[in-house]
C-alpha atoms as a PDB file:
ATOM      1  CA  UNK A   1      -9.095 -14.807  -9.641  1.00  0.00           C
ATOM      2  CA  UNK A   2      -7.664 -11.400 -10.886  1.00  0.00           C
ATOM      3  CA  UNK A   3      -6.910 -11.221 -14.579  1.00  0.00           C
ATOM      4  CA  UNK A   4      -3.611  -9.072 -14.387  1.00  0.00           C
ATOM      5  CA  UNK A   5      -0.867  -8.842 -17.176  1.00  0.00           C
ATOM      6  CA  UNK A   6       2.843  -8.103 -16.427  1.00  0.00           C
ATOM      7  CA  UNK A   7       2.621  -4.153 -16.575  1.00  0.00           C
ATOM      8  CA  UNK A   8      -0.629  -4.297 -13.721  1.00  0.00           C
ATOM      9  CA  UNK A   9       2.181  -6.476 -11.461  1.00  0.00           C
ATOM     10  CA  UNK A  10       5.548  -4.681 -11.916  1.00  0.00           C
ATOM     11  CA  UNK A  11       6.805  -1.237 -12.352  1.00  0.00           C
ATOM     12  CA  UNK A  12      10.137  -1.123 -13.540  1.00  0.00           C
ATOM     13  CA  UNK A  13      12.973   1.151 -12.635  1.00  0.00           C
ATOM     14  CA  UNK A  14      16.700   1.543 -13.487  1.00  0.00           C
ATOM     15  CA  UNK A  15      15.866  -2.041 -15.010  1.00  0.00           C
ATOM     16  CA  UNK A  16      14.664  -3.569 -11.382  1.00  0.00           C
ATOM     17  CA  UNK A  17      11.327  -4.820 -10.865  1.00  0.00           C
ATOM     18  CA  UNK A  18       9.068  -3.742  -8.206  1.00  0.00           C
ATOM     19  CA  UNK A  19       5.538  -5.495  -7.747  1.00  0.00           C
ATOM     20  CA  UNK A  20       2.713  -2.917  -7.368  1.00  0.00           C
ATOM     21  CA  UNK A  21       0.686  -1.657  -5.018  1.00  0.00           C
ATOM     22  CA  UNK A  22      -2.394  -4.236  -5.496  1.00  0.00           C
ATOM     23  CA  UNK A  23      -5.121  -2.239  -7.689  1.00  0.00           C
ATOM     24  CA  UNK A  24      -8.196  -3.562  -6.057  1.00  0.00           C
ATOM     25  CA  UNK A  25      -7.761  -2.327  -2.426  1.00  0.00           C
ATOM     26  CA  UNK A  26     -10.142   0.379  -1.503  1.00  0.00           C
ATOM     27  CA  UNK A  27      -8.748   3.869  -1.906  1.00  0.00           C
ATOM     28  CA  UNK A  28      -8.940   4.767   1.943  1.00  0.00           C
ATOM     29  CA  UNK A  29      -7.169   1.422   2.897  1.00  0.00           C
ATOM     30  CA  UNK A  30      -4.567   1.888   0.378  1.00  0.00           C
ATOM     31  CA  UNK A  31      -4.431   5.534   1.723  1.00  0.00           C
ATOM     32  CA  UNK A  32      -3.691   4.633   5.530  1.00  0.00           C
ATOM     33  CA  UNK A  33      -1.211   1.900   4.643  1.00  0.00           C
ATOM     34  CA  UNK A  34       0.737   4.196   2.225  1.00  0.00           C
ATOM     35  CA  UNK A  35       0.425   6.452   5.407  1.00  0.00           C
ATOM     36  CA  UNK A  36       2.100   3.872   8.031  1.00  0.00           C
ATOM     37  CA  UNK A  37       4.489   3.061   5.093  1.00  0.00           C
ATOM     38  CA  UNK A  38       6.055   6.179   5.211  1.00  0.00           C
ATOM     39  CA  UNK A  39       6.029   7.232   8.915  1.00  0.00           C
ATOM     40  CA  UNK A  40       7.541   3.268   9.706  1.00  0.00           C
ATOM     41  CA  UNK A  41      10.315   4.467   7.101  1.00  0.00           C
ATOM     42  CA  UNK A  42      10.662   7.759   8.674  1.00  0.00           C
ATOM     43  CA  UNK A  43      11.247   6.211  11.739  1.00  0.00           C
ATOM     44  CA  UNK A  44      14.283   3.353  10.199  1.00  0.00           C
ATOM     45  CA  UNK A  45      16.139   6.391   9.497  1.00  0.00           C
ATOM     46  CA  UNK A  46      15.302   8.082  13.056  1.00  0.00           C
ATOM     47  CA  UNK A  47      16.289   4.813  14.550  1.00  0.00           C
ATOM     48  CA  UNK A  48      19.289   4.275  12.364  1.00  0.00           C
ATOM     49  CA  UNK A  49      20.797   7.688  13.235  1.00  0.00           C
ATOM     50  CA  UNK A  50      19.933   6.919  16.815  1.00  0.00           C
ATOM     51  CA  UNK A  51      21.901   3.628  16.405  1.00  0.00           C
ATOM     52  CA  UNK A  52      19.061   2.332  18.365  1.00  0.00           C
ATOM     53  CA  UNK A  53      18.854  -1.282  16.885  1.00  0.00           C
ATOM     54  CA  UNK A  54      15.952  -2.468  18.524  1.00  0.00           C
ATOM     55  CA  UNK A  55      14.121   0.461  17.102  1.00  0.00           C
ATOM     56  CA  UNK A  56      15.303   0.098  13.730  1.00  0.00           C
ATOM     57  CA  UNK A  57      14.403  -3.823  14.177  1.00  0.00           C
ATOM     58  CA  UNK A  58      10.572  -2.894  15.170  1.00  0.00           C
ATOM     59  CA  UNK A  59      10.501  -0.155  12.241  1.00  0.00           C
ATOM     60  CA  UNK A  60      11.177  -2.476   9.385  1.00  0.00           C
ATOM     61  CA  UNK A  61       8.821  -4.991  10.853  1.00  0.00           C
ATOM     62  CA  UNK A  62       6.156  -1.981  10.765  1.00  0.00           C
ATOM     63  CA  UNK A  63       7.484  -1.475   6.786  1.00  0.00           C
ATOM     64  CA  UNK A  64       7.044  -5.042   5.857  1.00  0.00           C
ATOM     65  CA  UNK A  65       3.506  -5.285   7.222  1.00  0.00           C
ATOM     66  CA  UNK A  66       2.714  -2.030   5.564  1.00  0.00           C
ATOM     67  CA  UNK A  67       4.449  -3.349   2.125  1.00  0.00           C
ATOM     68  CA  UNK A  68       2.116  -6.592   2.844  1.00  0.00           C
ATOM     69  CA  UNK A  69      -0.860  -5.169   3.028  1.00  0.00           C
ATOM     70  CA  UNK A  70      -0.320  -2.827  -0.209  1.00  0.00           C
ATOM     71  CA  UNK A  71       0.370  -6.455  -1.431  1.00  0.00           C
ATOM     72  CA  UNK A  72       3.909  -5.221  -2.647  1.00  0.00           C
ATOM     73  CA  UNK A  73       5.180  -8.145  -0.457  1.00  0.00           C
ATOM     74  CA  UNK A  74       3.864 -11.606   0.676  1.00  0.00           C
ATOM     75  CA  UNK A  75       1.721 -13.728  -1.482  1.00  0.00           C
ATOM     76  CA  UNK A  76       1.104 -12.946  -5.020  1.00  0.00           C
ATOM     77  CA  UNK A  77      -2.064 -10.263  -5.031  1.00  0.00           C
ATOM     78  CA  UNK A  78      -2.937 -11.474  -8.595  1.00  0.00           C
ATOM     79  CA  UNK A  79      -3.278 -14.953  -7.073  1.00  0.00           C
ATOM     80  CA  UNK A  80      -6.159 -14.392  -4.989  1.00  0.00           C
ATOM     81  CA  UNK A  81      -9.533 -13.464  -4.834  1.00  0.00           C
ATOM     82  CA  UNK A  82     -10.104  -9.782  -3.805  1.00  0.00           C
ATOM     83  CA  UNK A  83     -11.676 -10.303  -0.739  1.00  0.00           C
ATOM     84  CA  UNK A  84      -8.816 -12.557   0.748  1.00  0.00           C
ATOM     85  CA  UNK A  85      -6.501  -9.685  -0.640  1.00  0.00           C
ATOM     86  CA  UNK A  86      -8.961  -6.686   1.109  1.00  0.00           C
ATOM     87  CA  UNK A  87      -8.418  -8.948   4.245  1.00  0.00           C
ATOM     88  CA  UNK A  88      -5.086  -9.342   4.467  1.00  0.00           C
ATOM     89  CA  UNK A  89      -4.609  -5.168   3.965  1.00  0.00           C
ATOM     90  CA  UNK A  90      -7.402  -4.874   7.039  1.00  0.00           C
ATOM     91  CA  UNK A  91      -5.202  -7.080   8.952  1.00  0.00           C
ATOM     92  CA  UNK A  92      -2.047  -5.631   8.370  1.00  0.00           C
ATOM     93  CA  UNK A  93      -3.937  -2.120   8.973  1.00  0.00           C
ATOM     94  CA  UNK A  94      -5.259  -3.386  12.298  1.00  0.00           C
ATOM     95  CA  UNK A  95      -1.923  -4.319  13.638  1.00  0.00           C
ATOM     96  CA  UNK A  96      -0.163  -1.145  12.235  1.00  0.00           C
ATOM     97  CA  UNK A  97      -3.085   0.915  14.067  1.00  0.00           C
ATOM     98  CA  UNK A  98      -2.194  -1.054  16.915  1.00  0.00           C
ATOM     99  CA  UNK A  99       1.931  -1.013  16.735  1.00  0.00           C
ATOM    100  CA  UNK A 100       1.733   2.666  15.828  1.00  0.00           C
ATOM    101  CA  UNK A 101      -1.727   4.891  16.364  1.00  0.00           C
ATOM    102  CA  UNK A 102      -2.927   7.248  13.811  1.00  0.00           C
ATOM    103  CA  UNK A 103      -2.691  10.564  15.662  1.00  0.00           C
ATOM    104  CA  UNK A 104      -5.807  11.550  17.701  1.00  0.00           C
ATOM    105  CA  UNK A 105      -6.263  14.858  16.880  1.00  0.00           C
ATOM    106  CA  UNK A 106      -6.324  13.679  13.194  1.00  0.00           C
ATOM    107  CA  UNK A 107      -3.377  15.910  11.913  1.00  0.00           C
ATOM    108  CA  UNK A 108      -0.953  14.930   9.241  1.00  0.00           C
ATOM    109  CA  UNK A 109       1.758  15.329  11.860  1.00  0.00           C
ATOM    110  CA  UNK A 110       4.652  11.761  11.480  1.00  0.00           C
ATOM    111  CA  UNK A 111       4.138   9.761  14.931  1.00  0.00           C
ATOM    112  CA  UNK A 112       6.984   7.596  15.159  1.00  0.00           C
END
């Protein structure tokens, strides 16, 4: 199992506590779910200004599986091994790739 201490777990701000991204993910997983992160927030705020709930509904689902995989959700990252944690991110990558595509031409361009 990891060995983490409280400050590897939490970040703390305005006295709330936040549980971190999980350390041990691979940089270029960590990278595309940090990427679906923000477009799936982008797109609450599209939605919400749309008052499109359905929309807003299927972005915060998109949110929580990104904040999963990061392991900032969900089970406790520092209470599994690493390669049950790597496979949960995959998973929640897989879906997110699914839900919402990267772009094809590869540019840095928000797809909703």
């Amino acid at each position: 199992m990891a060995s983490a201490d409280d400050d590897d777990r939490w970040l703390v701000i305005d006295g709330r506590r936040w549980r971190r991204t999980d350390p041990a993910l691979p940089a270029p997983i960590a990278e595309r779910l940090r990427s679906h992160l923000g477009r799936a927030r982008s797109a609450v705020g599209t939605a919400k200004r749309a008052g499109d709930d359905e929309a807003v509904a299927a972005a915060r689902r998109r949110v929580g599986l990104a904040k999963h995989g990061l392991g900032e959700r969900g089970p406790r990252w520092w209470d599994d091994e690493v390669a049950a944690r790597v496979g949960r991110a995959e998973e929640a990558l897989d879906e997110l790739d699914t839900i919402a595509p990267p772009r094809a031409d590869g540019g840095d361009g928000v797809n909703a």
